[in-house]
C-alpha atoms as a PDB file:
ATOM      1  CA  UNK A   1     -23.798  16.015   0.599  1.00  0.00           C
ATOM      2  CA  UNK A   2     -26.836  18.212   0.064  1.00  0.00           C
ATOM      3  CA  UNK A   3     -29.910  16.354  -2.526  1.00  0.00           C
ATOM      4  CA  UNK A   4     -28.908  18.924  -4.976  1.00  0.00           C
ATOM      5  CA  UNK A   5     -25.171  17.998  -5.089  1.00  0.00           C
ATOM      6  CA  UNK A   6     -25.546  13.942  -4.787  1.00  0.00           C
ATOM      7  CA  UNK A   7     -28.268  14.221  -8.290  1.00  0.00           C
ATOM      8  CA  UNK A   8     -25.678  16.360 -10.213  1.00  0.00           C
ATOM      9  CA  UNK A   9     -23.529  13.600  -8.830  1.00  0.00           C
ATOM     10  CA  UNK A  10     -25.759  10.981  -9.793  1.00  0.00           C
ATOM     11  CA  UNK A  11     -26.768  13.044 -13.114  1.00  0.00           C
ATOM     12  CA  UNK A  12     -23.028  13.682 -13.960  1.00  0.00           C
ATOM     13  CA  UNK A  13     -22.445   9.636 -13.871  1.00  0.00           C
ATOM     14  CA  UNK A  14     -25.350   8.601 -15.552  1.00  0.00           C
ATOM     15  CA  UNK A  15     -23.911  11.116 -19.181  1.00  0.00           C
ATOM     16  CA  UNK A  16     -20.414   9.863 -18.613  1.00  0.00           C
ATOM     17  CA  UNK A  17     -21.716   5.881 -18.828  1.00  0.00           C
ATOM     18  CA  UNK A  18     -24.450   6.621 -21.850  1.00  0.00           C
ATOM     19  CA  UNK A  19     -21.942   8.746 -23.387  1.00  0.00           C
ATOM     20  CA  UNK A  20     -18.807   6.932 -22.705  1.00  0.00           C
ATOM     21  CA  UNK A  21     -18.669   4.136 -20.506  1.00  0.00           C
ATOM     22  CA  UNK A  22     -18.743   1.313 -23.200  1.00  0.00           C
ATOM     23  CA  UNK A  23     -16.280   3.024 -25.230  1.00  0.00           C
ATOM     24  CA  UNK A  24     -13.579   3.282 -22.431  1.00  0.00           C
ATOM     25  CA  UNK A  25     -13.971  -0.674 -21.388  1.00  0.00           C
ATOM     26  CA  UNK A  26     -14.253  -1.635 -25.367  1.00  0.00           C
ATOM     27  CA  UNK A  27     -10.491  -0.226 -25.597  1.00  0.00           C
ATOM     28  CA  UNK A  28      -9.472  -1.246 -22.897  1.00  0.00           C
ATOM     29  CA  UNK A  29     -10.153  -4.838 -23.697  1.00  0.00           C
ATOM     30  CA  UNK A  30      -8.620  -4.051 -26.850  1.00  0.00           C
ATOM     31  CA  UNK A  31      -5.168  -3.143 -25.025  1.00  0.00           C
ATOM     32  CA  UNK A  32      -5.145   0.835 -25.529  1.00  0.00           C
ATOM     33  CA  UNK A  33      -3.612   2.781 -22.910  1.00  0.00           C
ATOM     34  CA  UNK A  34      -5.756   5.432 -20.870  1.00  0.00           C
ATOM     35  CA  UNK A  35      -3.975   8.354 -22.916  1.00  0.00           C
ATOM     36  CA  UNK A  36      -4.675   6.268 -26.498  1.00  0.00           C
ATOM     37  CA  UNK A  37      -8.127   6.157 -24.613  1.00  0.00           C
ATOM     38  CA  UNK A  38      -8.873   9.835 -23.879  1.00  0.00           C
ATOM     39  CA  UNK A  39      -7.477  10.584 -27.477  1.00  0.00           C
ATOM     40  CA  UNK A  40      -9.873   8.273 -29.403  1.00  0.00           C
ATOM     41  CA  UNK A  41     -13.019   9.683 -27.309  1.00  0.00           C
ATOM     42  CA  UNK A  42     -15.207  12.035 -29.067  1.00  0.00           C
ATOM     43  CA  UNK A  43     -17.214  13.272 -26.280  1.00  0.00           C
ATOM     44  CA  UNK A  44     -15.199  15.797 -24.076  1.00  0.00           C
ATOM     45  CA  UNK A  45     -13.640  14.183 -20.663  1.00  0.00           C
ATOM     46  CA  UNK A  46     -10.429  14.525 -18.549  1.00  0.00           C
ATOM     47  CA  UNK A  47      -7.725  11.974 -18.916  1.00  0.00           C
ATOM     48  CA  UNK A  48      -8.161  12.108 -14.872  1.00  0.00           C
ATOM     49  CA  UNK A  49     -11.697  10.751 -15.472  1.00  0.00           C
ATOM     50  CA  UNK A  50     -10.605   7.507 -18.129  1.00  0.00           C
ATOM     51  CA  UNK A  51      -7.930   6.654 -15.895  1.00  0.00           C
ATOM     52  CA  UNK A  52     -10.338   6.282 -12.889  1.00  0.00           C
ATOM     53  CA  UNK A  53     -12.783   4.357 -15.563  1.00  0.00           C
ATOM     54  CA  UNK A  54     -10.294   2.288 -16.397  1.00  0.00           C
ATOM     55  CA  UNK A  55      -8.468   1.583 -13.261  1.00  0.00           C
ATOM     56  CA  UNK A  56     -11.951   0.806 -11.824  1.00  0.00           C
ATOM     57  CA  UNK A  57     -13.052  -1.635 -14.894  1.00  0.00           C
ATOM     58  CA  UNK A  58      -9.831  -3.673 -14.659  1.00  0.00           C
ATOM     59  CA  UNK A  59     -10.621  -4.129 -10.455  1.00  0.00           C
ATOM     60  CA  UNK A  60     -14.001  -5.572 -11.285  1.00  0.00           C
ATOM     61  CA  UNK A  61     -12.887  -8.070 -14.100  1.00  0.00           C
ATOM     62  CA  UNK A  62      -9.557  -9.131 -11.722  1.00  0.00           C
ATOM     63  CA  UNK A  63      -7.048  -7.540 -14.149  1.00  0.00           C
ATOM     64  CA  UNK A  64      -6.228  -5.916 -11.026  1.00  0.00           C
ATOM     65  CA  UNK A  65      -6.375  -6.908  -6.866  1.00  0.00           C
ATOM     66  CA  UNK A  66      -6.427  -5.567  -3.873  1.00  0.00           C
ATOM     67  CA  UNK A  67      -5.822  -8.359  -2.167  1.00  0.00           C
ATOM     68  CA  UNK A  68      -3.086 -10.857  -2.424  1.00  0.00           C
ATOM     69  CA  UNK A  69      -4.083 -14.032  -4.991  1.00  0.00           C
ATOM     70  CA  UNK A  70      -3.378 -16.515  -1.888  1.00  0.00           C
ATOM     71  CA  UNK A  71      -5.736 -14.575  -0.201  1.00  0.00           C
ATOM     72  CA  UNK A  72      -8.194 -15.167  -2.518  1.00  0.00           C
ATOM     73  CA  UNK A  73      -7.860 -12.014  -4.034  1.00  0.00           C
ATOM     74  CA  UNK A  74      -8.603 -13.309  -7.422  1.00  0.00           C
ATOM     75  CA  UNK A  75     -12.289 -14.661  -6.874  1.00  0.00           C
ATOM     76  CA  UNK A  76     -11.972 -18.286  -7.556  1.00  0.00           C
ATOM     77  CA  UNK A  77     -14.113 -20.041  -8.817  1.00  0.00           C
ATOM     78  CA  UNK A  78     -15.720 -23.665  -7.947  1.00  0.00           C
ATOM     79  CA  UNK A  79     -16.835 -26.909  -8.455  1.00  0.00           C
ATOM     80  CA  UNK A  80     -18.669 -29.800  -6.370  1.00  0.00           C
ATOM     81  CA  UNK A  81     -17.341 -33.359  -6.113  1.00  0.00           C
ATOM     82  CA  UNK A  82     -19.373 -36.101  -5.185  1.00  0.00           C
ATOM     83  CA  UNK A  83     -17.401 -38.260  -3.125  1.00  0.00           C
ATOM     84  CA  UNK A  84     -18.612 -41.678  -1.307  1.00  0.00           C
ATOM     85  CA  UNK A  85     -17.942 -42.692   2.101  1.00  0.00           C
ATOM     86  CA  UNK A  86     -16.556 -45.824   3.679  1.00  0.00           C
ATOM     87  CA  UNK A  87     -20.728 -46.858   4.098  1.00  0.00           C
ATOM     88  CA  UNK A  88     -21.759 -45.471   0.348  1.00  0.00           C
ATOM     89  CA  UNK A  89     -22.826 -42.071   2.168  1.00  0.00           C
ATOM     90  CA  UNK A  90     -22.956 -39.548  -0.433  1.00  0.00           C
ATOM     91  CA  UNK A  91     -21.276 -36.122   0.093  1.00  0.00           C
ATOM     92  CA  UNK A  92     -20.040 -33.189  -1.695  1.00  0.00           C
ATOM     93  CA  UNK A  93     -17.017 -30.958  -1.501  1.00  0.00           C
ATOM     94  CA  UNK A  94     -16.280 -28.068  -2.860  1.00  0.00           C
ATOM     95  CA  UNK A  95     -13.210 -27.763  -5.260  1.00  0.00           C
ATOM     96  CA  UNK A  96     -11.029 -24.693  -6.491  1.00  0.00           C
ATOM     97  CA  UNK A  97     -11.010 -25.011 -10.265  1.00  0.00           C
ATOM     98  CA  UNK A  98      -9.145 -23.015 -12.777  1.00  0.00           C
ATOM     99  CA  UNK A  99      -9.892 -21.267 -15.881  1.00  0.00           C
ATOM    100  CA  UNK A 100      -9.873 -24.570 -17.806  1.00  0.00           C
ATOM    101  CA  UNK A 101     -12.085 -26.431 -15.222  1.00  0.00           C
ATOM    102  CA  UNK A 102      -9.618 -28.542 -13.844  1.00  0.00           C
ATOM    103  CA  UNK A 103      -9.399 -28.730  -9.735  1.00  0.00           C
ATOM    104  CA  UNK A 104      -6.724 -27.381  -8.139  1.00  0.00           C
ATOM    105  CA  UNK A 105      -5.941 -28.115  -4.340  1.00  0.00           C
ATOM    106  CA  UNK A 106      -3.639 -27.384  -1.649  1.00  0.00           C
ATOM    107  CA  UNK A 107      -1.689 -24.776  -0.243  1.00  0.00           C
ATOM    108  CA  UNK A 108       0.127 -22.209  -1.872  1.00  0.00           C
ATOM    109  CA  UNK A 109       3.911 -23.132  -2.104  1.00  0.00           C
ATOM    110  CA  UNK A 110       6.055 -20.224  -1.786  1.00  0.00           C
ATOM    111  CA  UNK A 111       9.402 -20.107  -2.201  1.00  0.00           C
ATOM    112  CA  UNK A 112      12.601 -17.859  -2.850  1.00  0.00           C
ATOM    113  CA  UNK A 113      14.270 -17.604  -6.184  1.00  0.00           C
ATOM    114  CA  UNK A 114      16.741 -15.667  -7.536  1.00  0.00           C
ATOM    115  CA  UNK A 115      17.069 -13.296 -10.353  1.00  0.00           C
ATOM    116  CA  UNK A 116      17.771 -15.488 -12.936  1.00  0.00           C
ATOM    117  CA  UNK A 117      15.172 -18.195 -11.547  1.00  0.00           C
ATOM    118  CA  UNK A 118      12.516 -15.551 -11.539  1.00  0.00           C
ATOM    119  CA  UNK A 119      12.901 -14.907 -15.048  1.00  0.00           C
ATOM    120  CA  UNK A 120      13.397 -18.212 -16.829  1.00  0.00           C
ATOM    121  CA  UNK A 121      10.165 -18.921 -14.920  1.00  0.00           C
ATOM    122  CA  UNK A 122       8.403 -15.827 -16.454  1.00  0.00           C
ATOM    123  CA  UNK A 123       9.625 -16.596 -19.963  1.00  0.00           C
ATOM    124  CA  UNK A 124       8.237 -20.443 -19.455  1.00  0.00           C
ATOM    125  CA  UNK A 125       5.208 -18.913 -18.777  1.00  0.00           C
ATOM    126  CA  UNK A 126       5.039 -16.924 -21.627  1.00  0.00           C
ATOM    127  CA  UNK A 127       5.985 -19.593 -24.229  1.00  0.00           C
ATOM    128  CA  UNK A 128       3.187 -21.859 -22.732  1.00  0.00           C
ATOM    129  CA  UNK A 129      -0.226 -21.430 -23.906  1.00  0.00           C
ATOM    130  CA  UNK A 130      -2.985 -22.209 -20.827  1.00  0.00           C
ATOM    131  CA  UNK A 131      -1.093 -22.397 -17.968  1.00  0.00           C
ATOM    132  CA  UNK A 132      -3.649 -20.491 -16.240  1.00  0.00           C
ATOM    133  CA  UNK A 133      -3.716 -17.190 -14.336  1.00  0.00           C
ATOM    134  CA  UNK A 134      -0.769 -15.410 -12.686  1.00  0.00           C
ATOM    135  CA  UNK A 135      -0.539 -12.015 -11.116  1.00  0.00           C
ATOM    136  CA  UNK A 136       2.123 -10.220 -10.302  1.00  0.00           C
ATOM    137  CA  UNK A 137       2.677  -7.705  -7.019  1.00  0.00           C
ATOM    138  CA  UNK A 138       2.858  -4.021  -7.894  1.00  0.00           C
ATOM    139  CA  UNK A 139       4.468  -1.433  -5.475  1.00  0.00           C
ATOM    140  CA  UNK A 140       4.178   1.685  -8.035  1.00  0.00           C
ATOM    141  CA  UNK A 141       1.861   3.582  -5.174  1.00  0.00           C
ATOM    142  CA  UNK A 142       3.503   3.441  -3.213  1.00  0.00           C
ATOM    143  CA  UNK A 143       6.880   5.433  -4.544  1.00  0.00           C
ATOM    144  CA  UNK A 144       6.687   8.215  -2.167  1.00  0.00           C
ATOM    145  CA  UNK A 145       2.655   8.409  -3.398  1.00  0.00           C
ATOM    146  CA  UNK A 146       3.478   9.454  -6.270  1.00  0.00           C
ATOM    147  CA  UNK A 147       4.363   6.910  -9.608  1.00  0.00           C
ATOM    148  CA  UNK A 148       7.952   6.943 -10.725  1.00  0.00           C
ATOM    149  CA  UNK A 149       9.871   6.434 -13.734  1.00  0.00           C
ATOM    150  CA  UNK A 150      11.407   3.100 -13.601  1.00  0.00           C
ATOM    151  CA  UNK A 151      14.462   2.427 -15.340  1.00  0.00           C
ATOM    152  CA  UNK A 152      14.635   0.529 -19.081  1.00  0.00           C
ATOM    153  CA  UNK A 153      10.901   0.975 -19.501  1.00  0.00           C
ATOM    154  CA  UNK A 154       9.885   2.240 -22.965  1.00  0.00           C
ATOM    155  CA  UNK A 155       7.701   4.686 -23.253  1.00  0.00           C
ATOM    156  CA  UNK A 156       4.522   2.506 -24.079  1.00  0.00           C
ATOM    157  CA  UNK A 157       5.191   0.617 -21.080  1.00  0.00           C
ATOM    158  CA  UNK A 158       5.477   3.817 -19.019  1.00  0.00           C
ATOM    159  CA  UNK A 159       2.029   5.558 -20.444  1.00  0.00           C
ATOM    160  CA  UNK A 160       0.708   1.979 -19.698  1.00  0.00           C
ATOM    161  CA  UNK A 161       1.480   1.907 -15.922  1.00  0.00           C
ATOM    162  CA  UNK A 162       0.761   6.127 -15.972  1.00  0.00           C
ATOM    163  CA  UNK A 163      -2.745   5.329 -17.145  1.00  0.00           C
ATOM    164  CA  UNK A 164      -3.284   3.016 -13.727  1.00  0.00           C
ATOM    165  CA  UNK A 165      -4.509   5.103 -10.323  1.00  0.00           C
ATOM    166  CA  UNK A 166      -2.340   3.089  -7.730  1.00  0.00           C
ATOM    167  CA  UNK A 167      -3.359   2.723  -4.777  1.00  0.00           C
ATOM    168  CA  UNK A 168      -0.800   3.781  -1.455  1.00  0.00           C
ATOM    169  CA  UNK A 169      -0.857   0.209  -0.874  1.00  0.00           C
ATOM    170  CA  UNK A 170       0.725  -3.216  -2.665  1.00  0.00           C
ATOM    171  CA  UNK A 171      -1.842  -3.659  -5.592  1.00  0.00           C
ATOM    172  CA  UNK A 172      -1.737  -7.046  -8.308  1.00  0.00           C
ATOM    173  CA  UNK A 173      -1.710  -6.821 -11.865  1.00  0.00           C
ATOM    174  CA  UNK A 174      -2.599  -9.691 -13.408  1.00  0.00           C
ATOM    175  CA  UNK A 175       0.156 -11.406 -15.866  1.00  0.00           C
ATOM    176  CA  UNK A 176      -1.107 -10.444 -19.663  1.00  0.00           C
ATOM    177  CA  UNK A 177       1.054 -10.173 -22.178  1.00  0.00           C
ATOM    178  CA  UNK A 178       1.769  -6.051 -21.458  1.00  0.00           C
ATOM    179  CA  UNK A 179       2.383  -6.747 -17.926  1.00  0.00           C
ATOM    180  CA  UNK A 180       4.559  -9.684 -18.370  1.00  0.00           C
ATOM    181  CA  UNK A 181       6.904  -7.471 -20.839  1.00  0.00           C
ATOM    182  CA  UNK A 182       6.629  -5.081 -17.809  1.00  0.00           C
ATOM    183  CA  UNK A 183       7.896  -7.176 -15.334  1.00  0.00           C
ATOM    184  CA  UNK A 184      10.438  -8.840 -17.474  1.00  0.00           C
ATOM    185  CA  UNK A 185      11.666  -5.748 -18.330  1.00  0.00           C
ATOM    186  CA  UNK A 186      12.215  -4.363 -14.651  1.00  0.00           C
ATOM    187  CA  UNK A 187      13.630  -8.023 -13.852  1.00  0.00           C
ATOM    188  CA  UNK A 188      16.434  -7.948 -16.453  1.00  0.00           C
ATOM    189  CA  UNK A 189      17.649  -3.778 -14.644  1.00  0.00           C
ATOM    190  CA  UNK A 190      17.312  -5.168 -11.306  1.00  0.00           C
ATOM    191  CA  UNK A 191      14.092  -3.119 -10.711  1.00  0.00           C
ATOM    192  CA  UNK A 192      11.357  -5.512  -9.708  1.00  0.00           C
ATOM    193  CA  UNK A 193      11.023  -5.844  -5.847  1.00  0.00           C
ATOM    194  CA  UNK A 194       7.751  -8.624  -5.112  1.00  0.00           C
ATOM    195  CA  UNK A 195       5.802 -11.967  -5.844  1.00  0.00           C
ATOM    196  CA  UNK A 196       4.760 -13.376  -8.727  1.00  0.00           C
ATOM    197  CA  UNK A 197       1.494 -15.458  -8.031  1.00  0.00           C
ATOM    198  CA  UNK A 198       0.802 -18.647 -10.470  1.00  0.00           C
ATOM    199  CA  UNK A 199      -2.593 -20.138  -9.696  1.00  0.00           C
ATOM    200  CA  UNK A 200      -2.172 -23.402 -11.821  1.00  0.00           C
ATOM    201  CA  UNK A 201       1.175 -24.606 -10.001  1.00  0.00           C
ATOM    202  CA  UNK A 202      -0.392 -22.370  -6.546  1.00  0.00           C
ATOM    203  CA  UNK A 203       3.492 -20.860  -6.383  1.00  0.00           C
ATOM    204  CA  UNK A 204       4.280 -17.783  -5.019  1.00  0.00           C
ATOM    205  CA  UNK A 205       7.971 -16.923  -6.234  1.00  0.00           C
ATOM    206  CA  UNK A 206       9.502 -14.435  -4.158  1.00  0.00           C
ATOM    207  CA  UNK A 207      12.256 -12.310  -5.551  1.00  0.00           C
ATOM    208  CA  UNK A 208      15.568 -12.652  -3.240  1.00  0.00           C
ATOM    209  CA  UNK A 209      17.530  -9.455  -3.149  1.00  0.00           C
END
């Protein structure tokens, strides 16, 4: 890229963040979709543009992953234990901790379920205030590279997913309260294919088909 193109580049960037930056993570904290998004804007931009804002804002707050949660795709975050030897030698060890600052340890668990398991689990989780994070495994890039209507989605729930560049690759979404009704939703018309990822209980729960 010549200096000319990478400062209109650079130039380009800089008016899109002063002008609209804020704005675009501001509502998307609030829960809009990218279209609601692009509508509420005042200054002129592509609904191309806000979807790559926003698909980029949720991968640096962990809404979404790359990587898979056991892999410690979700940055964890920890503490240090003192602990004393046999002799009164003191050491420290570093603990994973969750959101509520209680250690967690040990290996992921994972384990088969069916249908019907997977989705009594999901509604447990949802009646249960602070059981920590869980992410779910998301295969919508990789639907012949282009994102497909799914079947018994509303359309709020399709603009949602619409509104998220997907990467050719599986991608994790953590479990909110739009993403649970999601994958609920595609559970109960036999359309979910994946993991779901609790950090708390460190389960994976793999779907059986």
């Amino acid at each position: 890229m010549s200096k000319e193109g990478y400062f209109q580049g650079a130039l380009s960037n800089f008016i899109f963040e002063f002008a609209c930056g804020g704005a675009i993570r501001h509502l998307a904290d609030q829960g809009y979709t990218t279209k609601q998004i692009a509508d509420h804007l005042s200054y002129p931009v592509s609904y191309e543009r806000v979807r790559e804002a926003v698909t980029e804002y949720y991968l640096a707050e962990g809404v979404l992953l790359r990587t898979e949660p056991v892999q410690g795709g979700a940055q964890p975050k920890y503490i240090y234990v003192q602990e004393h030897g046999e002799y009164g030698k003191t050491s420290f060890r570093r603990v994973l901790v969750d959101e509520g600052g209680e250690a967690l340890e040990g290996e992921w668990f994972k384990r088969s379920v069916t249908e019907r398991e997977l989705l009594d689990r999901l509604r447990e989780y949802n009646g249960q205030p602070g059981t920590g994070k869980a992410y779910v495994s998301c295969d919508f890039g990789r639907m012949n590279g282009e994102f497909q209507e799914l079947e018994g989605l509303n359309g709020r729930q399709q603009e949602y997913l619409e509104g998220i560049r997907w990467d050719r690759q599986r991608m994790y979404h953590l479990l909110n309260g739009r993403m649970l009704e999601i994958t609920i939703q595609l559970c109960k018309t036999g359309c979910f294919q994946g993991s779901v990822y609790f950090e708390r209980t460190r389960e994976q729960l793999v779907l059986e088909r």
